[in-house]
C-alpha atoms as a PDB file:
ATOM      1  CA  UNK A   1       0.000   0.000   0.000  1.00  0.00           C
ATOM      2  CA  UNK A   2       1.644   3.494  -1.340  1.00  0.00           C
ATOM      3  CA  UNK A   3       2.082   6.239   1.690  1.00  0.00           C
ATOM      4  CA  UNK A   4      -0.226   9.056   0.863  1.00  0.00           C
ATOM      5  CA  UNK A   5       0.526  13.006   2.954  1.00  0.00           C
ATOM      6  CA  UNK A   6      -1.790  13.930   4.896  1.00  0.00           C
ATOM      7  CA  UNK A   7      -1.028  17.820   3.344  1.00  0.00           C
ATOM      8  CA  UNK A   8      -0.898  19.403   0.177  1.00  0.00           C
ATOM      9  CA  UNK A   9       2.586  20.561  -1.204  1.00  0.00           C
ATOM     10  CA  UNK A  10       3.853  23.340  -2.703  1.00  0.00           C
ATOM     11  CA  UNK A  11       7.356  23.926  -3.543  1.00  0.00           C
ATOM     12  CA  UNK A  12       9.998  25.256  -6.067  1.00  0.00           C
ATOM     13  CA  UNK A  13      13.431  25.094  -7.232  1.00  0.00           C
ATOM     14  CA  UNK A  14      16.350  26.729  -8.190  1.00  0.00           C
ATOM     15  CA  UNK A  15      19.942  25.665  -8.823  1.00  0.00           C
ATOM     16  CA  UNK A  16      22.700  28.152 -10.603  1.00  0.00           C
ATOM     17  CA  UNK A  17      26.251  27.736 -11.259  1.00  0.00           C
ATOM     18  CA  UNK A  18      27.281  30.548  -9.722  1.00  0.00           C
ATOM     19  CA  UNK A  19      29.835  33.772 -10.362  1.00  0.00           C
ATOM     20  CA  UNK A  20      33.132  31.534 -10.346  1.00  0.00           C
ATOM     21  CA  UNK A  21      32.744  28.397 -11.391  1.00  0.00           C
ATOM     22  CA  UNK A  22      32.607  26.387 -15.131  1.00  0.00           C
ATOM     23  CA  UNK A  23      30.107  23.585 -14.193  1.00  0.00           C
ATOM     24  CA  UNK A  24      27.242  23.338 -11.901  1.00  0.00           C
ATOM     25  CA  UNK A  25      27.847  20.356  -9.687  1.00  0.00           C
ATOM     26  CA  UNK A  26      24.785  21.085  -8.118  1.00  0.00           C
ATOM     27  CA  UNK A  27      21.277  19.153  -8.386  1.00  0.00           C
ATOM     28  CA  UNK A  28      18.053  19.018  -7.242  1.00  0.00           C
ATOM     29  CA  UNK A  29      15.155  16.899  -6.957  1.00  0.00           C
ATOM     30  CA  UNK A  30      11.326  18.874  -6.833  1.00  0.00           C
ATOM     31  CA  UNK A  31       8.659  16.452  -7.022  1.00  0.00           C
ATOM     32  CA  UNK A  32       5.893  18.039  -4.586  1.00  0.00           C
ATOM     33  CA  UNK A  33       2.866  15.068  -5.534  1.00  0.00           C
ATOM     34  CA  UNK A  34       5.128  12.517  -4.686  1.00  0.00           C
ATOM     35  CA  UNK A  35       6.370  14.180  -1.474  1.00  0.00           C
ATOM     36  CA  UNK A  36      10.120  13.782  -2.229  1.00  0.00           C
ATOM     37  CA  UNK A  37      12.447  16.569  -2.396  1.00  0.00           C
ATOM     38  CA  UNK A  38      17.038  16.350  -2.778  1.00  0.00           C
ATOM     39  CA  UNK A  39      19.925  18.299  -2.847  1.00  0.00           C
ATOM     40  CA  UNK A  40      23.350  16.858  -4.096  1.00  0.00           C
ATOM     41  CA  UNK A  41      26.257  18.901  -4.351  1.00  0.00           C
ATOM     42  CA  UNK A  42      29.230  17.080  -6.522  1.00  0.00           C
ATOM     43  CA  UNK A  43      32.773  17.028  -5.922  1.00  0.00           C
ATOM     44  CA  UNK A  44      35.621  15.790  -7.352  1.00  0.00           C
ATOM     45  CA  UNK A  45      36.061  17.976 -10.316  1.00  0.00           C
ATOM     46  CA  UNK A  46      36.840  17.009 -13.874  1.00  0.00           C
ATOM     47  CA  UNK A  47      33.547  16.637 -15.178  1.00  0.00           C
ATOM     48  CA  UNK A  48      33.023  14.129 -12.856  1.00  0.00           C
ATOM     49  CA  UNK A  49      31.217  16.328  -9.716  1.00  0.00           C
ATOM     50  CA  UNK A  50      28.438  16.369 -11.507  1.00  0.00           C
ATOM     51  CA  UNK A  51      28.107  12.761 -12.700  1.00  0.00           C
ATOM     52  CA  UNK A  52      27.699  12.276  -9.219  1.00  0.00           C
ATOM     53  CA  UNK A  53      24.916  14.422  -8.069  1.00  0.00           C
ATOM     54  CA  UNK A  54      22.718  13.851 -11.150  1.00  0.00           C
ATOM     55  CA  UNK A  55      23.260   9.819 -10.458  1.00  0.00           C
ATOM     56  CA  UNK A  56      21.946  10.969  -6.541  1.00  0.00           C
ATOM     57  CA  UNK A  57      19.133  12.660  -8.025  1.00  0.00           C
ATOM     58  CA  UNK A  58      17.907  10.242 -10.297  1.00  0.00           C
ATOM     59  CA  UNK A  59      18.275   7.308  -8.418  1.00  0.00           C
ATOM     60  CA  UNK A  60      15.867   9.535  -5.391  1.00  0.00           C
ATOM     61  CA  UNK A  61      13.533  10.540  -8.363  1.00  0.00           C
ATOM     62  CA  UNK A  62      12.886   6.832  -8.972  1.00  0.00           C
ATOM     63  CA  UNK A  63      11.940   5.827  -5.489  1.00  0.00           C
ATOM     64  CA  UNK A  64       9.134   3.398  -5.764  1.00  0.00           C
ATOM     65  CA  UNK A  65       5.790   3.854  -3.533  1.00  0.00           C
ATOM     66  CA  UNK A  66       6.489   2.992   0.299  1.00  0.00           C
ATOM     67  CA  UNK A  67       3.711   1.639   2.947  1.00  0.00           C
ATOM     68  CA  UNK A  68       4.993   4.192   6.266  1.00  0.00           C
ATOM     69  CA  UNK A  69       7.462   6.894   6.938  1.00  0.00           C
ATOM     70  CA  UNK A  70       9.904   3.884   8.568  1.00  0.00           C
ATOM     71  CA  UNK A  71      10.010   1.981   4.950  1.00  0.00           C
ATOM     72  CA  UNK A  72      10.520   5.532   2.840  1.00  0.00           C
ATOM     73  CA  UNK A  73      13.763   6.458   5.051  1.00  0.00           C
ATOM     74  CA  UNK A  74      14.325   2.545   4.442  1.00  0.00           C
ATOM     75  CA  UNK A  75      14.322   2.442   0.850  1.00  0.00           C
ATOM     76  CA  UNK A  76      16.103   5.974   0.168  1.00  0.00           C
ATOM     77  CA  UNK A  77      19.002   4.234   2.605  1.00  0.00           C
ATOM     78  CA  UNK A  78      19.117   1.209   0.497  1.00  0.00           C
ATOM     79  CA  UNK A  79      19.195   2.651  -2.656  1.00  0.00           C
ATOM     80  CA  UNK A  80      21.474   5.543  -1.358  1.00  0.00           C
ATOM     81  CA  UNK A  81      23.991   3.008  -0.445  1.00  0.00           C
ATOM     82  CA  UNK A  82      23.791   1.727  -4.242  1.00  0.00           C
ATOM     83  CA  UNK A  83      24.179   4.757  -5.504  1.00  0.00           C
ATOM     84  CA  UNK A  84      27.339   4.968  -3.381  1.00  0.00           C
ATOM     85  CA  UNK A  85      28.634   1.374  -4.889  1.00  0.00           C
ATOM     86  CA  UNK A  86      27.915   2.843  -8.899  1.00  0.00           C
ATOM     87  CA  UNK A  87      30.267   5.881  -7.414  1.00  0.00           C
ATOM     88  CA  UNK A  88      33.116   3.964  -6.226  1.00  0.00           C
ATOM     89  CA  UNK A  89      33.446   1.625  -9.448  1.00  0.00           C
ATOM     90  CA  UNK A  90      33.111   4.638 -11.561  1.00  0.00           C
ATOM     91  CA  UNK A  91      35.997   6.405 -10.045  1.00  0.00           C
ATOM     92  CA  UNK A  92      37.733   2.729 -10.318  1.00  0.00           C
ATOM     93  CA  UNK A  93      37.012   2.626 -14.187  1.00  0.00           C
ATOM     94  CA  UNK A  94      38.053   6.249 -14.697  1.00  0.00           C
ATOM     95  CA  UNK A  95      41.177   5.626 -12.111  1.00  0.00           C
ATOM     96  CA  UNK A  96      40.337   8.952 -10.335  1.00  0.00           C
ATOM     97  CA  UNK A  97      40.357   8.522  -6.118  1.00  0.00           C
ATOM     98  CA  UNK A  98      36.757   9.295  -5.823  1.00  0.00           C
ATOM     99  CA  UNK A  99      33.513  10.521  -7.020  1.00  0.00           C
ATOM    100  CA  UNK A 100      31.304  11.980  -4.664  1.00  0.00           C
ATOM    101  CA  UNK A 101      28.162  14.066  -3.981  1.00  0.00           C
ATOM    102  CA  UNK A 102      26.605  15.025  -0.790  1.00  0.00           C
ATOM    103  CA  UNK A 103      22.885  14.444  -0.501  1.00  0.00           C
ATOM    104  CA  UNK A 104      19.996  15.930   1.629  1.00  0.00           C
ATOM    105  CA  UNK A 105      16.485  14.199   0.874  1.00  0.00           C
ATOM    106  CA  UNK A 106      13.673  15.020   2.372  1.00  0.00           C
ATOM    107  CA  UNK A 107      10.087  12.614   2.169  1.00  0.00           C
ATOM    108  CA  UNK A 108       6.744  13.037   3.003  1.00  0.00           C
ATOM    109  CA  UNK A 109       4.344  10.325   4.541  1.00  0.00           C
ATOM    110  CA  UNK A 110       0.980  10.523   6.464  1.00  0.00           C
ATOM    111  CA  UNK A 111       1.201  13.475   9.025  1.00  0.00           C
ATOM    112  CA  UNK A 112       5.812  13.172   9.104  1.00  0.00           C
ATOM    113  CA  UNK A 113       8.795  13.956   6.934  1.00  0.00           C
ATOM    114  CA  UNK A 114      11.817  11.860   7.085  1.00  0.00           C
ATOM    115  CA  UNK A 115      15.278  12.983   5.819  1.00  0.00           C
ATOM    116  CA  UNK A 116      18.613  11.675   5.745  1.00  0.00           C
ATOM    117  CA  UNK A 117      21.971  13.299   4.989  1.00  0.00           C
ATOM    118  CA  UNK A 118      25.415  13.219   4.232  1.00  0.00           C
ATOM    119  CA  UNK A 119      27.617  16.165   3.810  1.00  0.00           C
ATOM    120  CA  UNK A 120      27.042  19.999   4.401  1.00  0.00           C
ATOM    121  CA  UNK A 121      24.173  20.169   2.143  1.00  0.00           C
ATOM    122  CA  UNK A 122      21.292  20.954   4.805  1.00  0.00           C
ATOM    123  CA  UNK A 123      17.548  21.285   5.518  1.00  0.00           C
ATOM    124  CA  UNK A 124      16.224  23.942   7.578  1.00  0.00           C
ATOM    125  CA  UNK A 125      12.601  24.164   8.361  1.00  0.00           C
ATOM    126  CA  UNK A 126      10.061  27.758   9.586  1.00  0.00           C
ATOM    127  CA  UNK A 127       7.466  26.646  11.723  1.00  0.00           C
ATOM    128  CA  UNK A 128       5.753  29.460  12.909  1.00  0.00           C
ATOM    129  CA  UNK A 129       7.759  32.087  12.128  1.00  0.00           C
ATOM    130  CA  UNK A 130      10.913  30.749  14.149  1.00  0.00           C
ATOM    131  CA  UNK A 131      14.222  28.729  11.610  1.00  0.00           C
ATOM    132  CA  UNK A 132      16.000  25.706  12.506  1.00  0.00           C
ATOM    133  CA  UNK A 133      18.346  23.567  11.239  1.00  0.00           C
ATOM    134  CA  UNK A 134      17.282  20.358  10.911  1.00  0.00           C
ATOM    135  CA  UNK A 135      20.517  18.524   9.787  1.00  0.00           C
ATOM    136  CA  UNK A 136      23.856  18.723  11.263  1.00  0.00           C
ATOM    137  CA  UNK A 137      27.057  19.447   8.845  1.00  0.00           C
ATOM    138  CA  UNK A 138      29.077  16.274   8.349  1.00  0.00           C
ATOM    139  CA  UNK A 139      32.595  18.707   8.155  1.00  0.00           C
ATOM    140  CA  UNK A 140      35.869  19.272  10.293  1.00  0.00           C
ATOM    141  CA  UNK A 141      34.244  22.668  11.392  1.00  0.00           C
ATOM    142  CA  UNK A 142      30.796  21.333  12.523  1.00  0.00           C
ATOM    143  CA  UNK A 143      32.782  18.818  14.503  1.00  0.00           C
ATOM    144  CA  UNK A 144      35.115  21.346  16.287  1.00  0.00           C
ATOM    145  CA  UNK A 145      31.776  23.693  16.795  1.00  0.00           C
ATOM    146  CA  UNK A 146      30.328  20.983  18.321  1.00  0.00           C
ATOM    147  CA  UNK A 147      33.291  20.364  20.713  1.00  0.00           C
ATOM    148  CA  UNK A 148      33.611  24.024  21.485  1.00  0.00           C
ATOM    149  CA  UNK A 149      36.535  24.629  20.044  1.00  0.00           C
ATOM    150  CA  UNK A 150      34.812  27.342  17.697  1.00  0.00           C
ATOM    151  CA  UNK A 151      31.954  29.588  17.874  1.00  0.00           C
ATOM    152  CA  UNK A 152      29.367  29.709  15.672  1.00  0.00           C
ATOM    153  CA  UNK A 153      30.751  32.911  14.335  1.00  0.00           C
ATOM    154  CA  UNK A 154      34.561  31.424  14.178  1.00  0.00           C
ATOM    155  CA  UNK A 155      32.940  28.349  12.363  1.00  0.00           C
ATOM    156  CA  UNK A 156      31.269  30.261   9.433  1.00  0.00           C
ATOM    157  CA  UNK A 157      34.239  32.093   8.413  1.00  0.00           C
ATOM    158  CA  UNK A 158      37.308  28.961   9.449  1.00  0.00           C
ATOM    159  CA  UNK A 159      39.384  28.394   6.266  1.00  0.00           C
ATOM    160  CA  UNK A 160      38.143  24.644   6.102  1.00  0.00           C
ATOM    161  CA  UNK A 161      34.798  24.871   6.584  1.00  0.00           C
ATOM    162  CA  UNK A 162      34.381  23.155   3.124  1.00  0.00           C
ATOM    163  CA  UNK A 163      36.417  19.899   4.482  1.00  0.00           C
ATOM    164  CA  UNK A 164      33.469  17.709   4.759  1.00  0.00           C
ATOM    165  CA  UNK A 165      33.822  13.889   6.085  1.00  0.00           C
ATOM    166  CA  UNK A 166      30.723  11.987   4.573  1.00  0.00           C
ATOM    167  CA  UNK A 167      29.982  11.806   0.768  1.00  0.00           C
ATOM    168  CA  UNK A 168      27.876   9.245  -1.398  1.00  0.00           C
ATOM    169  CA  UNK A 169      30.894   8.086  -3.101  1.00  0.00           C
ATOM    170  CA  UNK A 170      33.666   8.870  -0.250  1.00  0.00           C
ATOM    171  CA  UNK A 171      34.083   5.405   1.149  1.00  0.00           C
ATOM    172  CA  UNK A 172      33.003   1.605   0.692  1.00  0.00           C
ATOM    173  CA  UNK A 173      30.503   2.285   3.134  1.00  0.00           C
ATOM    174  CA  UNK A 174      28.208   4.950   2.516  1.00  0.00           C
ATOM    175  CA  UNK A 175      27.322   6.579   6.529  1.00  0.00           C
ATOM    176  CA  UNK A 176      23.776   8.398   6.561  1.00  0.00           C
ATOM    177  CA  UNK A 177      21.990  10.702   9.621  1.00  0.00           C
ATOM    178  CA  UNK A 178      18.310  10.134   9.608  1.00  0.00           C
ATOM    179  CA  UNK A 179      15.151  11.510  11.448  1.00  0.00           C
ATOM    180  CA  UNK A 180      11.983  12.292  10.638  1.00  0.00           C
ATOM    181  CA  UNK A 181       9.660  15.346  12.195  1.00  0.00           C
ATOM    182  CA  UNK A 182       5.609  15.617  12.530  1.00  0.00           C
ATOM    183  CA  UNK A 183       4.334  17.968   9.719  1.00  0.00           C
ATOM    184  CA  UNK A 184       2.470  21.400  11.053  1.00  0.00           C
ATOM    185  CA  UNK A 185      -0.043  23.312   8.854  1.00  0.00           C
ATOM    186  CA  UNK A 186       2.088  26.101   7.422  1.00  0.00           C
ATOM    187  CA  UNK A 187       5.408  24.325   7.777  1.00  0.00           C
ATOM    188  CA  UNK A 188       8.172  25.744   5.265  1.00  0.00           C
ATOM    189  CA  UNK A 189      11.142  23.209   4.636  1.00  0.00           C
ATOM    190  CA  UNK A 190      14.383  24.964   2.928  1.00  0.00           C
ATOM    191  CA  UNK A 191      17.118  22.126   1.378  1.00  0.00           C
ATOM    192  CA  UNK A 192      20.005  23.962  -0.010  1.00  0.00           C
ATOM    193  CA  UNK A 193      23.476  23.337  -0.825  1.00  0.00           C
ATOM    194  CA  UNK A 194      26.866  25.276   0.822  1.00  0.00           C
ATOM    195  CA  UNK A 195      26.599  27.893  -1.528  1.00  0.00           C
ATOM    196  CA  UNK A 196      24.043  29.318  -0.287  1.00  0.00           C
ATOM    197  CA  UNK A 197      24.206  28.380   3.546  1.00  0.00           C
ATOM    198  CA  UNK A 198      28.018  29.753   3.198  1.00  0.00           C
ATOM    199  CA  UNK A 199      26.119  33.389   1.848  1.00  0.00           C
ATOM    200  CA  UNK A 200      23.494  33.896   3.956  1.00  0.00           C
ATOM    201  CA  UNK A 201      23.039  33.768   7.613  1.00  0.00           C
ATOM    202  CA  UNK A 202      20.282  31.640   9.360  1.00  0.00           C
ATOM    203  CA  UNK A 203      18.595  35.513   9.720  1.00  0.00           C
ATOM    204  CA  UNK A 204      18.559  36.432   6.868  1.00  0.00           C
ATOM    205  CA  UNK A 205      17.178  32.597   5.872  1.00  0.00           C
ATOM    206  CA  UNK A 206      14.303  33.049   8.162  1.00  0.00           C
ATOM    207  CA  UNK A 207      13.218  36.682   6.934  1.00  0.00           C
ATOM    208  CA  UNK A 208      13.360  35.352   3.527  1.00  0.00           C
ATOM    209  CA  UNK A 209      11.243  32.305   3.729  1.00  0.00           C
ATOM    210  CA  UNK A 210       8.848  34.105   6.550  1.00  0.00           C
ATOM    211  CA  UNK A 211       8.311  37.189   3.596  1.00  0.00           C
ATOM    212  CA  UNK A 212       8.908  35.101   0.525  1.00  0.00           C
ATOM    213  CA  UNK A 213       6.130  32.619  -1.176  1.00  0.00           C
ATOM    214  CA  UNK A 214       7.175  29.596  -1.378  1.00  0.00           C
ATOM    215  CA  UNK A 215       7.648  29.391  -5.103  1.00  0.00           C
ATOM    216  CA  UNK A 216       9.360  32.794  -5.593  1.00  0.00           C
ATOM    217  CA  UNK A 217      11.633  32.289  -2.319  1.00  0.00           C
ATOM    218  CA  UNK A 218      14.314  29.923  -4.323  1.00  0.00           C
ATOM    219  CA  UNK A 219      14.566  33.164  -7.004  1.00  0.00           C
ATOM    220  CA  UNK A 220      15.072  35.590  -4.007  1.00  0.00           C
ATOM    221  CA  UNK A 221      17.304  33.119  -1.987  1.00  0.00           C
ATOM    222  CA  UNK A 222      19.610  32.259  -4.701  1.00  0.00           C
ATOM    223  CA  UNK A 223      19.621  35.875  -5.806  1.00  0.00           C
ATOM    224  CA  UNK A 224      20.519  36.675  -2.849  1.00  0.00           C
ATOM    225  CA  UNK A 225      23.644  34.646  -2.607  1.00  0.00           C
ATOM    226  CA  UNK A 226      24.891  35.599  -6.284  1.00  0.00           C
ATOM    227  CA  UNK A 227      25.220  39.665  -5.087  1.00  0.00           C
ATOM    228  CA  UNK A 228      27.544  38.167  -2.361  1.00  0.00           C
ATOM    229  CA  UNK A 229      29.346  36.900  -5.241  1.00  0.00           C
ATOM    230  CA  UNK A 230      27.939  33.388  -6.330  1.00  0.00           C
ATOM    231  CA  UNK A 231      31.411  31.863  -4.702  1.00  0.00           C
ATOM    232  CA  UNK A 232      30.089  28.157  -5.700  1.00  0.00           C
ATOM    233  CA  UNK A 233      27.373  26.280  -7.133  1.00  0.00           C
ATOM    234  CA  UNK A 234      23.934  27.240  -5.464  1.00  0.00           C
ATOM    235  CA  UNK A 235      21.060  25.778  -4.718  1.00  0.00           C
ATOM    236  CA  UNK A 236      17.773  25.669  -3.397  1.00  0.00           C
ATOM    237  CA  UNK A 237      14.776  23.660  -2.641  1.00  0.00           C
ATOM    238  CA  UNK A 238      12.142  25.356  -0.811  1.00  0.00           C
ATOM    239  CA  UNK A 239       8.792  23.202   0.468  1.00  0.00           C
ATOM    240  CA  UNK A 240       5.717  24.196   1.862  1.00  0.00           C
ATOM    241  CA  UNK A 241       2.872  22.109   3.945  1.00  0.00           C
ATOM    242  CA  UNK A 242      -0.859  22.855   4.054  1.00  0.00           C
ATOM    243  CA  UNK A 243      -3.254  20.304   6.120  1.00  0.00           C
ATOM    244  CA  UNK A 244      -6.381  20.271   4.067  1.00  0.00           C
ATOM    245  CA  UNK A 245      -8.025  19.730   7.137  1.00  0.00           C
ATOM    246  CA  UNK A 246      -6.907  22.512   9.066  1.00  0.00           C
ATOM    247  CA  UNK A 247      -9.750  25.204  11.021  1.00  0.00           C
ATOM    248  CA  UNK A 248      -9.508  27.975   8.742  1.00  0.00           C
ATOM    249  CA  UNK A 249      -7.161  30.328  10.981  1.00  0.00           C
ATOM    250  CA  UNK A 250      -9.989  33.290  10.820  1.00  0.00           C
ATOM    251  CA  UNK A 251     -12.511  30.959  13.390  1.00  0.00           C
ATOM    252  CA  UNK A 252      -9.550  30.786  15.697  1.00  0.00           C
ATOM    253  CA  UNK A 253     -10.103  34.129  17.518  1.00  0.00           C
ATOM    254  CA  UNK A 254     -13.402  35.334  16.547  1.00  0.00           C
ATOM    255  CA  UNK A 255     -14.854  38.784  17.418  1.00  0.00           C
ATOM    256  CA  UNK A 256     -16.653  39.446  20.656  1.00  0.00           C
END
């Protein structure tokens, strides 16, 4: 039995190459009536960067229909980690040390969203006004934040910041983070790549997407981080949730 959402989606996407560089590595995946949404940003250069997020993409886009949030992080795992094995004997064939992406997916199921990651792409999500990050960097810097051996501030602008330690393609073994959040009326979901997140600050992130609809925000985000001067390969993804069944807001407080 296929997993219908319990909401109606809306979202849009952008992805540009950017001020600097040649290729876009970047890709994205935007399929709102299937409830699956992905970010991969490709790295390895020499044509091959790219190879590698567009194999990510695809292989989300094809996802069959899943019974249960549980079984949709499930499957995305599985065929992430095959993904991850096409990766590694490509850069075997081509005799280059690796081929690698990162990936942020994000599905929706019943009333919940599951997402898994690997990398610094990330997902942030407005709910009510307020932004968090959902996802945790997989970098050198996010691990030393962590620690408290930087600030956030010391973090943002540390030389290595782009030093990230999981990949689809990095290693045999392909490590994912998963978890998966109960949906709110009105929830907005951001996925975006380093380009941007490395532009903008969470503020500025959260005024956007609270002032923004939904389908223009990717223009205004992206646009955004090209003025700062499009350093990389941008991207992003941004989803919104409405429960069909939702009061309509304008009983909630009704006159005297």
């Amino acid at each position: 039995m296929a997993c219908t959402s319990q909401f109606r989606w809306a979202s849009a996407a952008r992805t540009d190459t950017g001020r600097v560089r040649e290729i876009n590595e970047d890709a994205c995946l935007d399929q709102p009536q299937r409830g699956r949404w992905a970010v991969a940003d490709g790295m390895g250069g020499h044509d091959v960067g790219d190879l590698a997020s567009q194999l990510v993409v695809e292989t989300l886009g094809q996802l069959p229909e899943q019974a249960g949030i549980k079984h949709c992080i499930a499957e995305a795992r599985t065929r992430l980690q095959d993904a991850n094995r096409q990766l590694r004997d490509e850069a075997s064939r081509r005799q280059v040390q690796r081929i690698g992406t990162t990936v942020v997916v994000l599905l929706a199921c019943d009333r919940f969203c599951g997402y898994l990651w690997a990398g610094d792409s990330r997902i942030y999500l407005l709910r009510q006004g307020q932004l968090r990050q959902l996802t945790r960097d997989h970098s050198q810097v996010e691990a030393l934040r962590q620690s408290g051996y930087l600030t956030e501030e010391e973090a943002r602008h540390h030389p290595a910041h782009n030093i990230i330690t999981r990949a689809v393609g990095a290693t045999d073994q392909l490590e994912l983070d998963e978890d998966a959040i109960e949906v709110a009326d009105g929830d907005v979901f951001l996925l975006c790549s380093d380009g941007l997140s490395n532009e903008l600050t969470d503020e500025e992130i959260q005024q956007t997407l609270a002032s923004v609809d939904c389908l223009h925000a990717p223009d205004e985000l992206v646009d955004i981080a090209l003025s700062r001067g499009g350093r990389d390969n941008i991207t992003a993804v941004v989803v919104q949730a409405e429960d069909p069944q939702a009061t309509d807001k304008t009983l909630l407080n009704p006159s005297p």
